[in-house]
C-alpha atoms as a PDB file:
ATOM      1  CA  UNK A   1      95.706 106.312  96.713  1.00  0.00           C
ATOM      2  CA  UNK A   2      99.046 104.811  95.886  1.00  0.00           C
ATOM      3  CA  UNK A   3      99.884 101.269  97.417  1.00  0.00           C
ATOM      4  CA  UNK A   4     103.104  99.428  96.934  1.00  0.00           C
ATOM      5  CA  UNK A   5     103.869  96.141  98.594  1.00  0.00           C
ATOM      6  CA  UNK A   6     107.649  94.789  98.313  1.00  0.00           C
ATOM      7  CA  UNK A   7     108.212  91.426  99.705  1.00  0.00           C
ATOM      8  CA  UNK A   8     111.664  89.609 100.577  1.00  0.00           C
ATOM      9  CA  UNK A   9     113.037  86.438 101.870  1.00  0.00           C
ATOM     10  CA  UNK A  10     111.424  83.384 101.426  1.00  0.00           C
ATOM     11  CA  UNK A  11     113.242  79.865 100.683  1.00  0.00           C
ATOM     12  CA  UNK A  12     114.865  81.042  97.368  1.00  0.00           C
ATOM     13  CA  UNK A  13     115.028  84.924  98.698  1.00  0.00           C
ATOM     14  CA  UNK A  14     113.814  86.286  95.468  1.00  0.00           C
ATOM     15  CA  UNK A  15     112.352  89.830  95.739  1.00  0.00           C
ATOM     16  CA  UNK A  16     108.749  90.780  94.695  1.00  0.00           C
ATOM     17  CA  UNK A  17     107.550  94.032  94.011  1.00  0.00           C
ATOM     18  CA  UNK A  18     103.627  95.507  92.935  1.00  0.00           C
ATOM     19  CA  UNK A  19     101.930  98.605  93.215  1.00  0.00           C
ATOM     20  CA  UNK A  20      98.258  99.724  92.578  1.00  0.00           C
ATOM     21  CA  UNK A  21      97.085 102.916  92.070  1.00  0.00           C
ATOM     22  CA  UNK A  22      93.000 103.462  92.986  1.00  0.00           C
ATOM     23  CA  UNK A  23      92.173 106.703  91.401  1.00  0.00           C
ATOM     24  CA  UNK A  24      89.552 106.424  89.629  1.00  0.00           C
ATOM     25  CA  UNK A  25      88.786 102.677  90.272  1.00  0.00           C
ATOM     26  CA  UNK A  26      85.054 102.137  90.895  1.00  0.00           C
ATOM     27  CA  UNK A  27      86.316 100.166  94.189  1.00  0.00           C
ATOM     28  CA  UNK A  28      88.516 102.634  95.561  1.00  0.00           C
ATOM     29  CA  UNK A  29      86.359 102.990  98.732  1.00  0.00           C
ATOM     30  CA  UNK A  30      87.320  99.359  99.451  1.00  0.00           C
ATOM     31  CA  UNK A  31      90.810  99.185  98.484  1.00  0.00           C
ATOM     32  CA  UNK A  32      90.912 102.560 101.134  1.00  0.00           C
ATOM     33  CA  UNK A  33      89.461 100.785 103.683  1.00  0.00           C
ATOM     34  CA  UNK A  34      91.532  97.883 103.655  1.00  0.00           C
ATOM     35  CA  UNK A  35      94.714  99.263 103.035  1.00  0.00           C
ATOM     36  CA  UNK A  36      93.786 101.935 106.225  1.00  0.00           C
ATOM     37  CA  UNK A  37      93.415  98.499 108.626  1.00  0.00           C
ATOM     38  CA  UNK A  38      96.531  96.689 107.343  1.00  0.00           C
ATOM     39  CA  UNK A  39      98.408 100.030 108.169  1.00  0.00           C
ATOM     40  CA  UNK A  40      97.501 100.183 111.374  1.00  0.00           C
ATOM     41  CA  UNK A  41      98.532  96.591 112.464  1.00  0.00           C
ATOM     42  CA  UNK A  42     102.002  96.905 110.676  1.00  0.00           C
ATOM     43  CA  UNK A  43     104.753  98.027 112.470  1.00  0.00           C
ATOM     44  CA  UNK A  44     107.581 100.942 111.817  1.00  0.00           C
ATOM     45  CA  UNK A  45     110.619  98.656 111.595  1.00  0.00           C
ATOM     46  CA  UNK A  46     111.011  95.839 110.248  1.00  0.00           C
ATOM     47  CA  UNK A  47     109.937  92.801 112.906  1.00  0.00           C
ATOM     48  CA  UNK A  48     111.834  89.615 113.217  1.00  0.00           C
ATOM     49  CA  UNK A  49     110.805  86.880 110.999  1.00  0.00           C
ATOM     50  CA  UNK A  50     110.630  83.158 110.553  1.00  0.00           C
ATOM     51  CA  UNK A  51     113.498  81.047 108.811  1.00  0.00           C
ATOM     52  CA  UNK A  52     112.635  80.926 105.097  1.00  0.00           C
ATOM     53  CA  UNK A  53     109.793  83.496 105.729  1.00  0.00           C
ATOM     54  CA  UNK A  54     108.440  86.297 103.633  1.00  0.00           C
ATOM     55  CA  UNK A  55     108.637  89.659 105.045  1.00  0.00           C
ATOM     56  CA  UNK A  56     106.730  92.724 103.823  1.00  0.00           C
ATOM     57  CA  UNK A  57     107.020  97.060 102.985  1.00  0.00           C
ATOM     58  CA  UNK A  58     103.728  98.364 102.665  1.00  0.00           C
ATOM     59  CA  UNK A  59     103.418 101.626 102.049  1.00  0.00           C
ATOM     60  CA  UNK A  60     100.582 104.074 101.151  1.00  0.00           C
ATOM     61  CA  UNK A  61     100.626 107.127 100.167  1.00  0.00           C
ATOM     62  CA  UNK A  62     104.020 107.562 101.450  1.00  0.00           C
ATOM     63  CA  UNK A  63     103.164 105.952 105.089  1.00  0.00           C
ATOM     64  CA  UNK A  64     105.229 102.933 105.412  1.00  0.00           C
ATOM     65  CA  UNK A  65     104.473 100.010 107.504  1.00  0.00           C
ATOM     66  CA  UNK A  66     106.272  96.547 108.059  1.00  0.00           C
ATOM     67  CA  UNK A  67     105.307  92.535 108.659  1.00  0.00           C
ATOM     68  CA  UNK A  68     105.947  89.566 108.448  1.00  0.00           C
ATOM     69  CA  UNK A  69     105.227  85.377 108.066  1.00  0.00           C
ATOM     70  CA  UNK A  70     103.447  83.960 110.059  1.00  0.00           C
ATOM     71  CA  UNK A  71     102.221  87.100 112.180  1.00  0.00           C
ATOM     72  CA  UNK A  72      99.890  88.546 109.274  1.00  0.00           C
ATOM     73  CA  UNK A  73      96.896  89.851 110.223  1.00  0.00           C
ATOM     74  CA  UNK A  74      93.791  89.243 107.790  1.00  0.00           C
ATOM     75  CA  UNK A  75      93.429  92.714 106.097  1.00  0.00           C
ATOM     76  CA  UNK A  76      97.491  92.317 105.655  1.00  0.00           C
ATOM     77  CA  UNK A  77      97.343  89.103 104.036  1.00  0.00           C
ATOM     78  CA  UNK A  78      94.141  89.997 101.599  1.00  0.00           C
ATOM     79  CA  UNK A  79      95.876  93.380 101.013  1.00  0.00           C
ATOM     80  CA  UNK A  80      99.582  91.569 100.029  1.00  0.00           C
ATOM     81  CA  UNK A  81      98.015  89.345  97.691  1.00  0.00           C
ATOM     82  CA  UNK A  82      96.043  91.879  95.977  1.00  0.00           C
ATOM     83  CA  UNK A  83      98.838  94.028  95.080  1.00  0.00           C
ATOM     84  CA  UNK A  84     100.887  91.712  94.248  1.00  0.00           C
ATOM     85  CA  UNK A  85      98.193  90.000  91.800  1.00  0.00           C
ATOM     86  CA  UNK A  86      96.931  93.316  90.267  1.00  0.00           C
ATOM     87  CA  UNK A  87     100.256  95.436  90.665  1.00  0.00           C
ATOM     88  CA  UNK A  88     102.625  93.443  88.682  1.00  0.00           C
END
């Protein structure tokens, strides 16, 4: 499983990109199961954001999903930072 997170905006607006591939990871089942529940709580088009907010792609496998600060669910948020922590 492929996963690539892209966040944008924020106060200085700078772009941030990661991307983790699971194949072959000892935790893949995990990284599956979260990724599966922050899909389905993300939305097809981009929603409206907060001033000086982060918004978010996520997209696995080639499904694409979209968020945003401050309506993040849990899954989302644990699944953003990952990513973005590991995938860089």
């Amino acid at each position: 499983m492929r996963i690539r997170v892209r966040r944008t905006g924020g106060f200085a607006g700078i772009e941030r990109q990661g991307e983790v591939d699971t194949a072959g990871r000892p935790d893949a089942a995990e990284w599956r199961s979260l990724a599966e529940r922050a899909l389905a709580a993300g939305r097809a088009a981009p929603p409206a954001g907060v001033p000086d907010g982060f918004s978010y792609r996520i997209t696995v496998d080639g499904k694409t999903v979209y968020v945003a600060d401050p309506h993040l669910t849990e899954e989302q948020r644990t699944l953003i930072s990952r990513v973005l922590k590991e995938g860089a």
